[in-house]
C-alpha atoms as a PDB file:
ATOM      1  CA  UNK A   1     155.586 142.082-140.136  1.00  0.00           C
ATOM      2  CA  UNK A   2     157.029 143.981-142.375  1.00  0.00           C
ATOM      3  CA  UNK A   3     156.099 145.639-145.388  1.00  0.00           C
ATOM      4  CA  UNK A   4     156.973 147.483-148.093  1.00  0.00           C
ATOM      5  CA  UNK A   5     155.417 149.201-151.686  1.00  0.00           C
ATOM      6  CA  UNK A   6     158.076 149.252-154.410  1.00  0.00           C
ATOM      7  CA  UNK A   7     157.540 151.538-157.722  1.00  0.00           C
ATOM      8  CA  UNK A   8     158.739 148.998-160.386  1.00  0.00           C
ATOM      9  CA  UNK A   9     160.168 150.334-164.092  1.00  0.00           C
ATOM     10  CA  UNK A  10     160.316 153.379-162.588  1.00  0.00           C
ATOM     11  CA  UNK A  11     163.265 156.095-162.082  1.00  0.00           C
ATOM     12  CA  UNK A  12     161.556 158.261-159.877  1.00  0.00           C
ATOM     13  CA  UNK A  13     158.758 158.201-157.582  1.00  0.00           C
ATOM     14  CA  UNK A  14     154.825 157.396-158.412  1.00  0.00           C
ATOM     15  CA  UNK A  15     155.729 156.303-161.679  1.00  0.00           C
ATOM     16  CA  UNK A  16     155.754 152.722-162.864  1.00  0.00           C
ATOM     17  CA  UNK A  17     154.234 150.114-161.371  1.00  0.00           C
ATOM     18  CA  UNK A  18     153.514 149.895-157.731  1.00  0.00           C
ATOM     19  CA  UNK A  19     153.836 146.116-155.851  1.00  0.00           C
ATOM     20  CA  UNK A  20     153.685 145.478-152.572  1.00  0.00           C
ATOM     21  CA  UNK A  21     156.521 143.163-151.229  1.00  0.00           C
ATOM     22  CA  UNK A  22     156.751 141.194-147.855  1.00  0.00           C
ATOM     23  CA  UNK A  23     159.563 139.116-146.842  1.00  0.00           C
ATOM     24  CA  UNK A  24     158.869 136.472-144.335  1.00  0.00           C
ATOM     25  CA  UNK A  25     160.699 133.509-142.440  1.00  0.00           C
ATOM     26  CA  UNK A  26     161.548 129.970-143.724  1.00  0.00           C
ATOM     27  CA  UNK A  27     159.123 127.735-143.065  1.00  0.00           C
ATOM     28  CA  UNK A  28     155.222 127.452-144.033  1.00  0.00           C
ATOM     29  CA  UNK A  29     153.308 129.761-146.430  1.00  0.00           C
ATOM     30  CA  UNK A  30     150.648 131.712-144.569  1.00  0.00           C
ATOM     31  CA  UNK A  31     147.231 131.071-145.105  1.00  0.00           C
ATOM     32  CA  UNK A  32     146.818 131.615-148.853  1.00  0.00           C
ATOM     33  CA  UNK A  33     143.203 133.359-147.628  1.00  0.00           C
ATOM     34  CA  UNK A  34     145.206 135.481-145.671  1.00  0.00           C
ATOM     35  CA  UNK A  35     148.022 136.518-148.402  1.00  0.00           C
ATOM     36  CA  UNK A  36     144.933 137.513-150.122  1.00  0.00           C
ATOM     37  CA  UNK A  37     143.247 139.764-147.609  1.00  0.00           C
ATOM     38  CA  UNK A  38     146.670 141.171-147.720  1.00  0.00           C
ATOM     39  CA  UNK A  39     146.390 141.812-151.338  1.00  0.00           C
ATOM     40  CA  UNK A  40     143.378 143.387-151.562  1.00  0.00           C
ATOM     41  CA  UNK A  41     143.552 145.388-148.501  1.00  0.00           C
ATOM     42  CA  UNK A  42     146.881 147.170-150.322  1.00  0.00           C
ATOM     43  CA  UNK A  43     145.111 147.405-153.812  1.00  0.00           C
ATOM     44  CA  UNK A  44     148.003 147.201-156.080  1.00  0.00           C
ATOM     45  CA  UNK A  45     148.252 145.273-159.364  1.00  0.00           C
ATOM     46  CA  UNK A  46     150.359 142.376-157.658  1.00  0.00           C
ATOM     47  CA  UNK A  47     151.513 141.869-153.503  1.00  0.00           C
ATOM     48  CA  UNK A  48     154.482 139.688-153.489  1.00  0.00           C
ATOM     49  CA  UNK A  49     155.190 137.463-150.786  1.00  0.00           C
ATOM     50  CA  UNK A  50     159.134 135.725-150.412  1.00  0.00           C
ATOM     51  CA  UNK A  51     160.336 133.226-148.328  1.00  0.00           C
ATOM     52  CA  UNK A  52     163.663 131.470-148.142  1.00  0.00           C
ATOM     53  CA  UNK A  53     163.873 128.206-150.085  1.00  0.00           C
ATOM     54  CA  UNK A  54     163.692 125.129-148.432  1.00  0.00           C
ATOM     55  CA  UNK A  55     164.674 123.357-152.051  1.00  0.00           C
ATOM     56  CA  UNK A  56     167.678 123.480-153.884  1.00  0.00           C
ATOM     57  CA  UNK A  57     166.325 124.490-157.130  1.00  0.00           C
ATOM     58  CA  UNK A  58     166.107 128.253-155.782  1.00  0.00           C
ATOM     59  CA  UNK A  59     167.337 130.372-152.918  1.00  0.00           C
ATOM     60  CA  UNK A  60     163.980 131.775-152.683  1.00  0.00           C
ATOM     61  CA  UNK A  61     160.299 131.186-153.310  1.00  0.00           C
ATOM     62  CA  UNK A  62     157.867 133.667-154.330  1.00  0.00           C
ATOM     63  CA  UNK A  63     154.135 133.987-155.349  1.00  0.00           C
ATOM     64  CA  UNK A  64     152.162 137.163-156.227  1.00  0.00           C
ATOM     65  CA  UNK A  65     148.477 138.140-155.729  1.00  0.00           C
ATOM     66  CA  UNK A  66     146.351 140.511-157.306  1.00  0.00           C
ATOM     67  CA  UNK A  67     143.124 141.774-155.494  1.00  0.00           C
ATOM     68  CA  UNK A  68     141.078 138.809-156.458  1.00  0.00           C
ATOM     69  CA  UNK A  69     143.615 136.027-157.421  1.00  0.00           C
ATOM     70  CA  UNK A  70     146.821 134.305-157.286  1.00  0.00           C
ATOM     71  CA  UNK A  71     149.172 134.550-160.880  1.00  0.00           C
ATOM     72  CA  UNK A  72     151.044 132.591-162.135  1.00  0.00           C
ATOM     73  CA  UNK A  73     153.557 135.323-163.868  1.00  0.00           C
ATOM     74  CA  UNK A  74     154.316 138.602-162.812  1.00  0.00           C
ATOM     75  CA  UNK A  75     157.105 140.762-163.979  1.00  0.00           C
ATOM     76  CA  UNK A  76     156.864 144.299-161.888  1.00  0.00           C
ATOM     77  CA  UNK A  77     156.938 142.630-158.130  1.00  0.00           C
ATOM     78  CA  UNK A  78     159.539 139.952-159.259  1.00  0.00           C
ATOM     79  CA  UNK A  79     161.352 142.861-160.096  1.00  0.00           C
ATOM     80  CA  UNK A  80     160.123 144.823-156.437  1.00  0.00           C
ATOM     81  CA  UNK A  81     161.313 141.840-154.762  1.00  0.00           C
ATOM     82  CA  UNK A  82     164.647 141.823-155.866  1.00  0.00           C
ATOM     83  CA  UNK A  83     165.120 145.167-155.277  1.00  0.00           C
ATOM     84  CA  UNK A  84     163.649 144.861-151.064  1.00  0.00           C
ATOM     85  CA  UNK A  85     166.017 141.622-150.527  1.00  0.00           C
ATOM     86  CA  UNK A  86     169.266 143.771-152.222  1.00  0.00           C
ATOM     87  CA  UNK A  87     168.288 146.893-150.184  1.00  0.00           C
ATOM     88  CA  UNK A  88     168.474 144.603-146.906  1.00  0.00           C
ATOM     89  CA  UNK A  89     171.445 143.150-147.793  1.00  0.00           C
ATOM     90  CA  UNK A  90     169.728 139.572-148.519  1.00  0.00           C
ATOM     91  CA  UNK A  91     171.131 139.717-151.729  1.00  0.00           C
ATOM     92  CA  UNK A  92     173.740 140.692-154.581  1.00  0.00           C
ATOM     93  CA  UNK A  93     174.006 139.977-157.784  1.00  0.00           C
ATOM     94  CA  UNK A  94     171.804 137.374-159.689  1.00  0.00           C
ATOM     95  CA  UNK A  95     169.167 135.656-157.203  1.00  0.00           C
ATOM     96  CA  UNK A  96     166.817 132.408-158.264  1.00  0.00           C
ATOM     97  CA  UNK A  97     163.640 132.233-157.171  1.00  0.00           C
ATOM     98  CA  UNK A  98     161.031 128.900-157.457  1.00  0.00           C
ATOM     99  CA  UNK A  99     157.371 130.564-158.495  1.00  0.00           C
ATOM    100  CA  UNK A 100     154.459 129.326-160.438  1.00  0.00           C
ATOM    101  CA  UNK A 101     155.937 129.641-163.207  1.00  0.00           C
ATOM    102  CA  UNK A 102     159.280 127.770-162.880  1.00  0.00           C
ATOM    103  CA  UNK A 103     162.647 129.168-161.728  1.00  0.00           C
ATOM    104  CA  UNK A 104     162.844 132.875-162.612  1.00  0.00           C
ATOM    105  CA  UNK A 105     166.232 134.444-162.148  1.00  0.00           C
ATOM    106  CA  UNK A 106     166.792 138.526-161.064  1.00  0.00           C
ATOM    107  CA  UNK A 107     170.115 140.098-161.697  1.00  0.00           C
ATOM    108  CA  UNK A 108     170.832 143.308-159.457  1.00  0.00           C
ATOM    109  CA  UNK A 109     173.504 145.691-160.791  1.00  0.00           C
ATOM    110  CA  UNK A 110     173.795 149.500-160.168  1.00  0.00           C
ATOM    111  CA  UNK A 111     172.070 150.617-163.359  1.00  0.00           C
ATOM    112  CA  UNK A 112     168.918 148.347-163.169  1.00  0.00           C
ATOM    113  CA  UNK A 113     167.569 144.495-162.281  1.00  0.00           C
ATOM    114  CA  UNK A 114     167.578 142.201-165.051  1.00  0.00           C
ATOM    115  CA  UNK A 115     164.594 139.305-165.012  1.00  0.00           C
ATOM    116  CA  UNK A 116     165.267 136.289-166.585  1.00  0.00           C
ATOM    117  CA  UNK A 117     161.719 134.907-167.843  1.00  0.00           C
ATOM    118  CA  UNK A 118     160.247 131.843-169.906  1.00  0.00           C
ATOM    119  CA  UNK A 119     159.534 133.668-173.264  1.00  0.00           C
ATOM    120  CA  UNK A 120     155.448 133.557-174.901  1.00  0.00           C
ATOM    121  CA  UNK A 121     155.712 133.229-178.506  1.00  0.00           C
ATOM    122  CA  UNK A 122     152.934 135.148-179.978  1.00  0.00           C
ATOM    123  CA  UNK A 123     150.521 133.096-182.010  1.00  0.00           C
ATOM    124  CA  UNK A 124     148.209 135.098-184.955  1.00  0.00           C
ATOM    125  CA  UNK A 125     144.398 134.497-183.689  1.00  0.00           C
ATOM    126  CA  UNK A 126     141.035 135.430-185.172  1.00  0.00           C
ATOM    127  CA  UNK A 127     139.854 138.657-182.657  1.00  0.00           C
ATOM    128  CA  UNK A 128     136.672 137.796-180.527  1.00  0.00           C
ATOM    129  CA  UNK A 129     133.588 139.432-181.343  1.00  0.00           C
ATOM    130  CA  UNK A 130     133.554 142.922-179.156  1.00  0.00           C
ATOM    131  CA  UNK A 131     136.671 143.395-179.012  1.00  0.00           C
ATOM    132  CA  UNK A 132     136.858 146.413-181.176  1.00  0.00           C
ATOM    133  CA  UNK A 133     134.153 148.115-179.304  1.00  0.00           C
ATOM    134  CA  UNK A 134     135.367 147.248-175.967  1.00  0.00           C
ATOM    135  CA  UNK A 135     138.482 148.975-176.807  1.00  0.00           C
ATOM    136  CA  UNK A 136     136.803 151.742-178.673  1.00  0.00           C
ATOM    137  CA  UNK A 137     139.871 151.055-182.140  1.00  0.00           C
ATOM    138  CA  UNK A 138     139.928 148.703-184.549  1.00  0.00           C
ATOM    139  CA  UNK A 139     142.354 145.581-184.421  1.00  0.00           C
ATOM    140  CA  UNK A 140     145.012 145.373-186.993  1.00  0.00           C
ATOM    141  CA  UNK A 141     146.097 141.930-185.651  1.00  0.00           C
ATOM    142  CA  UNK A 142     145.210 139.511-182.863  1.00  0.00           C
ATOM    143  CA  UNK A 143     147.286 136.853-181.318  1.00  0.00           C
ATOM    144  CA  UNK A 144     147.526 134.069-178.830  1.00  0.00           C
ATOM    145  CA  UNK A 145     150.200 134.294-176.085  1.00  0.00           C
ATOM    146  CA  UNK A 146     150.775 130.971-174.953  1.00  0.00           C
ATOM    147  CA  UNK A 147     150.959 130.049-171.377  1.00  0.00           C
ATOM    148  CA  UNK A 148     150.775 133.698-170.862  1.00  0.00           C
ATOM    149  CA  UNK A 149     147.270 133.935-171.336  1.00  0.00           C
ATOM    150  CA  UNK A 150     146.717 137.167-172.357  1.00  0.00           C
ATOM    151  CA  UNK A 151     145.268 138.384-176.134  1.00  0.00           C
ATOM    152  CA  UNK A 152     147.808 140.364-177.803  1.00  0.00           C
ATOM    153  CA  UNK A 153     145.894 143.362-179.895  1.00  0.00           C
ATOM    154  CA  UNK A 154     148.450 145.420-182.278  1.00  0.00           C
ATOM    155  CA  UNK A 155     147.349 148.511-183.428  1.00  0.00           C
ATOM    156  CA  UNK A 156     148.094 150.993-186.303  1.00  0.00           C
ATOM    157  CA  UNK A 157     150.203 153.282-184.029  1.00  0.00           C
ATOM    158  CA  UNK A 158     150.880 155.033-180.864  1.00  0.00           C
ATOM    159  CA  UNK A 159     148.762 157.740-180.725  1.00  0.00           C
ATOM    160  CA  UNK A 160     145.736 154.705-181.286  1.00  0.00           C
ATOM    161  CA  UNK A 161     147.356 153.074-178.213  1.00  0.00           C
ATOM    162  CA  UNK A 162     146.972 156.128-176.356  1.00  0.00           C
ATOM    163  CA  UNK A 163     143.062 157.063-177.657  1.00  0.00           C
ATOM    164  CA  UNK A 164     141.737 153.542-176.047  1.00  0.00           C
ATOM    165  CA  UNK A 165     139.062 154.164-174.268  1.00  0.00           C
ATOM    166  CA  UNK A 166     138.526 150.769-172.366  1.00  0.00           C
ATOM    167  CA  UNK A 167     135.072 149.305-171.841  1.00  0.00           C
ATOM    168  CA  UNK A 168     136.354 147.074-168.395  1.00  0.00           C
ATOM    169  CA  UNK A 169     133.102 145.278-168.484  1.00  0.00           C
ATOM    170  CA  UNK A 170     133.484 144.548-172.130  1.00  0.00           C
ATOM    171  CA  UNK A 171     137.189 143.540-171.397  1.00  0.00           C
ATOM    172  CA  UNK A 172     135.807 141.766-168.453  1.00  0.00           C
ATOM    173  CA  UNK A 173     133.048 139.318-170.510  1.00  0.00           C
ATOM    174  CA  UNK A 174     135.682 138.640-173.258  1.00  0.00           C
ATOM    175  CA  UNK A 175     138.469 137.470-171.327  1.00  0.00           C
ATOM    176  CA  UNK A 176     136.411 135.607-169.075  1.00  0.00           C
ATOM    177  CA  UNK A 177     134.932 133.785-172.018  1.00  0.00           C
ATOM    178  CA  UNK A 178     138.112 132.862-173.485  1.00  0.00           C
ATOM    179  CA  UNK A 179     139.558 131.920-170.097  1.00  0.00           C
ATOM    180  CA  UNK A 180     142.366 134.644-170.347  1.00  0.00           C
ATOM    181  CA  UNK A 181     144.149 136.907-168.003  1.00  0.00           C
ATOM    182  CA  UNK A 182     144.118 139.826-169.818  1.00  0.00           C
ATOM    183  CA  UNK A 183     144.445 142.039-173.009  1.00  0.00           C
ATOM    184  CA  UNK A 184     147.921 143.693-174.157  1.00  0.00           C
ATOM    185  CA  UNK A 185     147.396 146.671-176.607  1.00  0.00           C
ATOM    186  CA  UNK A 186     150.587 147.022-178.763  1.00  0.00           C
ATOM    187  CA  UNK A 187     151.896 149.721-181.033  1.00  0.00           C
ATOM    188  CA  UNK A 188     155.131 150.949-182.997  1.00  0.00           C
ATOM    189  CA  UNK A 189     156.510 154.004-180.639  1.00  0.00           C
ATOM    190  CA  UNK A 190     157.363 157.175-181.763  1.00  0.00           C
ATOM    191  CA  UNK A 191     160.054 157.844-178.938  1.00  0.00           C
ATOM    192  CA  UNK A 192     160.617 154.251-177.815  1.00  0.00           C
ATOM    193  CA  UNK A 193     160.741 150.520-180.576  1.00  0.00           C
ATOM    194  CA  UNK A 194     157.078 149.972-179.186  1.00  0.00           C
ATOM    195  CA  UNK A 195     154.377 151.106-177.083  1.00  0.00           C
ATOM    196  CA  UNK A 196     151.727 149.350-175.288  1.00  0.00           C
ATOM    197  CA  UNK A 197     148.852 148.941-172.791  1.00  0.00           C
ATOM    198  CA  UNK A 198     147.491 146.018-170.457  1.00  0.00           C
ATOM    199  CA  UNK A 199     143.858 145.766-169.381  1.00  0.00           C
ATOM    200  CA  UNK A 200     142.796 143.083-167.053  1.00  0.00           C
ATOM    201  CA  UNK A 201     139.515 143.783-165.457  1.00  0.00           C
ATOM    202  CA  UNK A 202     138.514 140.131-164.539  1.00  0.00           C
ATOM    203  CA  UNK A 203     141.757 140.180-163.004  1.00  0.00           C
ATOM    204  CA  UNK A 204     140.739 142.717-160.298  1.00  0.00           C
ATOM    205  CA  UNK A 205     143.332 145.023-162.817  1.00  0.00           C
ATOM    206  CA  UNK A 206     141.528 147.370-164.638  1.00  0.00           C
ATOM    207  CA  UNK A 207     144.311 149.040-165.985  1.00  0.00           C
ATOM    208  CA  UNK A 208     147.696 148.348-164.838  1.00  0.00           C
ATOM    209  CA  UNK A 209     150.782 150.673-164.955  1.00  0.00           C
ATOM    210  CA  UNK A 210     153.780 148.089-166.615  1.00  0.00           C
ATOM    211  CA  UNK A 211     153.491 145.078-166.636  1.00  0.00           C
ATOM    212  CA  UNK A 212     156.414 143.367-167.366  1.00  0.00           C
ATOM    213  CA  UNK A 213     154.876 139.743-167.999  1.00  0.00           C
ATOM    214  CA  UNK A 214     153.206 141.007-171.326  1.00  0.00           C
ATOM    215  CA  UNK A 215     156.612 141.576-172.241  1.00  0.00           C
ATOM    216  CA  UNK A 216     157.795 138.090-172.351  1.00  0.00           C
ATOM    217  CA  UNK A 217     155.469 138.358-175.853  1.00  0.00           C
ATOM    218  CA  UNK A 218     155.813 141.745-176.504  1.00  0.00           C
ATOM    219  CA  UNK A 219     159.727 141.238-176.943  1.00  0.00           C
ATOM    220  CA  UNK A 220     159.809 138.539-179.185  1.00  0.00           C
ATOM    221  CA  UNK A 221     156.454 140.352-181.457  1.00  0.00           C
ATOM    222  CA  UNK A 222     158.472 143.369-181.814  1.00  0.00           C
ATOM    223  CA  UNK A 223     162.289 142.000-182.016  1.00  0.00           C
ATOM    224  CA  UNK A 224     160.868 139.636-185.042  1.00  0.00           C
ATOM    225  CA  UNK A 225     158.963 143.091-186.487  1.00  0.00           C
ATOM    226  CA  UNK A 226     161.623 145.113-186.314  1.00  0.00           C
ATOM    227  CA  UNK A 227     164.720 142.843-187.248  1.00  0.00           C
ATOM    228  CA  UNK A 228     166.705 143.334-183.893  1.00  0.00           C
ATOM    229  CA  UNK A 229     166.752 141.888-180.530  1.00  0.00           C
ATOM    230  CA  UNK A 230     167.302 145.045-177.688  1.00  0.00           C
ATOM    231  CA  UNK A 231     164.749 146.720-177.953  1.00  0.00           C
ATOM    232  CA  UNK A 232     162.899 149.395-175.623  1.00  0.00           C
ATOM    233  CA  UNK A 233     159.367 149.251-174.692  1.00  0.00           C
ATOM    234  CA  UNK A 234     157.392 151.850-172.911  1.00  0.00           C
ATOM    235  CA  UNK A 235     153.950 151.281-171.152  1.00  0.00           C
ATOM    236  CA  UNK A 236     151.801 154.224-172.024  1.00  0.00           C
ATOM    237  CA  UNK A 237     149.953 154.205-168.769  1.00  0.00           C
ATOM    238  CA  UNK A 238     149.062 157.439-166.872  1.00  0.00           C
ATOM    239  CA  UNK A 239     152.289 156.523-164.555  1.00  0.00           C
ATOM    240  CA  UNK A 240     153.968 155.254-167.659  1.00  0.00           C
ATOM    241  CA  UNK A 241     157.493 152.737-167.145  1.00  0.00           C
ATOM    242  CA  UNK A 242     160.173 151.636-169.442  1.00  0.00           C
ATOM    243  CA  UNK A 243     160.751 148.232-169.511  1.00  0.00           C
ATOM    244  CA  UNK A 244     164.086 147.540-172.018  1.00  0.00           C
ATOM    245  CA  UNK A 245     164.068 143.664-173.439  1.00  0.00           C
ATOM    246  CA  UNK A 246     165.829 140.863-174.984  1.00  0.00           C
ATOM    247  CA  UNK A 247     164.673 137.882-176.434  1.00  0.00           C
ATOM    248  CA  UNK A 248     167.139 134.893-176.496  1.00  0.00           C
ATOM    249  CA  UNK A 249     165.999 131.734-177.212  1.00  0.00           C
ATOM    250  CA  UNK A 250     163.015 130.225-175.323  1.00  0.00           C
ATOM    251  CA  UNK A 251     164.054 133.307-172.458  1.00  0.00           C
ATOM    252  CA  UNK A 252     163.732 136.760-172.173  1.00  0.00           C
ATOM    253  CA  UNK A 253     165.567 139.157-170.408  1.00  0.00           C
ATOM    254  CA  UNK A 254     163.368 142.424-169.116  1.00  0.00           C
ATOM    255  CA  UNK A 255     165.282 145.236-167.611  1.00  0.00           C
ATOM    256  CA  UNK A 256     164.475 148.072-165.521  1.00  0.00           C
ATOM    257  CA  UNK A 257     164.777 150.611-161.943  1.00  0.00           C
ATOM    258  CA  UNK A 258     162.763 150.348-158.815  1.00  0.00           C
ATOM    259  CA  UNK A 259     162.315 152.670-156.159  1.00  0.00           C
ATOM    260  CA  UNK A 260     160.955 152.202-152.405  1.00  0.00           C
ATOM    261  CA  UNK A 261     157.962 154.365-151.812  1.00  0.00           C
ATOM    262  CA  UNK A 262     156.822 152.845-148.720  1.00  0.00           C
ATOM    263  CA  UNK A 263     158.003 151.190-145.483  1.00  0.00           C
ATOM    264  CA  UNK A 264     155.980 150.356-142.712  1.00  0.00           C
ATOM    265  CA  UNK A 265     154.822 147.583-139.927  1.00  0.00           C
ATOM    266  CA  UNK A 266     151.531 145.027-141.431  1.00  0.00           C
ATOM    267  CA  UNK A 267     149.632 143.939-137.716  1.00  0.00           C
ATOM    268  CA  UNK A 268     148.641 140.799-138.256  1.00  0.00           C
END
């Protein structure tokens, strides 16, 4: 079978977010403890897995796994996928897809692939105890993200984005306890509208890269913030990936480049 690892929000190579992406035949899902061995044997954030539609609602279907668990949402290896199916020719132009999380919609043009996800309106929350310490700065605000699932920490700027020193255990304990994915650390940018960071230990993602899910809240935060809709977000990882949004509506529209990094044969 084949395989391949896809740099997402990236222009260049080893930057952004890698995903593994396999494309397999109509017909059954694999063993879902299988698609999980696969997962965790690659070690990246999120493994995609595609399949032809048998439905009419989409012309594909696709889940993602991290290490330890199936997601409901993921933004960099929707965005992988698109780009392996257009660079075999399976595609051009927009593509639907039927996932966890509804039918997502990937637009493939020569300057970038444009997702088309269900928007999280933030919601303001009182912080959880530890949370300052497991992040080693001090909250300015805290919200809820909805069906997202994450905690939504804003910051006083992006040089305080940059000093967090995560405590994954910490990190860990909280989001477990609040039955959450994950924590997005958000600041104003100095060179792009906004800066941020995603930590999702419990997960099996200590840190990852870009994550273009926390943008599905991020966009509408900072496009309420700031007054305007097109914004530009950087994720101020050690890779690092620019992930350009648009809220509209109850949708948002993420943008960015993927490069293949990797193609070889999974035994199985």
């Amino acid at each position: 079978m084949r395989i391949r690892v896809v740099d997402a929000f990236a222009d260049r190579p080893f930057t952004g977010n890698p995903a593994g992406v396999c494309v397999l035949d109509a017909g059954d899902w694999p063993d879902e403890a299988w698609m999980q061995s696969v997962a965790a044997e690659l070690k990246h954030a999120e493994t995609a897995f595609v399949r032809p539609s048998a439905g009419a609602q989409a012309e594909w279907d696709l889940r993602w796994f991290t290490p330890t668990k199936e997601v409901v949402l993921c933004g960099h290896a929707t965005l992988a996928t698109a780009h392996v199916l257009a660079t075999d020719g399976k595609l051009s132009g927009k593509a639907t897809f039927a996932t966890l999380s509804g039918v997502l919609v990937a637009d493939v043009a020569d300057d970038g692939i444009t997702l088309d996800f269900p928007l999280n309106l933030p919601s303001a929350v009182e912080a959880p105890e530890g949370l300052a310490a497991a992040l080693a700065v001090e909250p300015v605000e805290v919200y809820a993200t909805g069906a997202l699932n994450d905690l939504l920490v804003v910051v006083r700027g992006e040089a305080t984005v940059r000093a967090v020193v995560p405590d994954y255990d910490a990190i860990a304990a909280i989001t477990r306890n609040g039955g959450l994915r994950g924590l997005i650390v958000t600041a104003p940018g100095e060179e792009y509208d906004f800066v941020s960071r995603f930590f999702a230990p419990a997960s099996g993602i200590p840190e990852d890269p870009v994550t273009g899910s926390a943008h599905t809240s991020l966009a509408p935060y900072w496009a309420e913030r700031l007054g305007r809709d097109e914004l530009v977000g950087y994720q101020a990882s050690a890779r690092g990936g620019v992930v350009r949004v648009t809220p509209s509506g109850d949708r948002v529209y993420l943008k960015g480049q993927a490069i293949t990094v990797l193609d070889g044969e999974l035994y199985v």
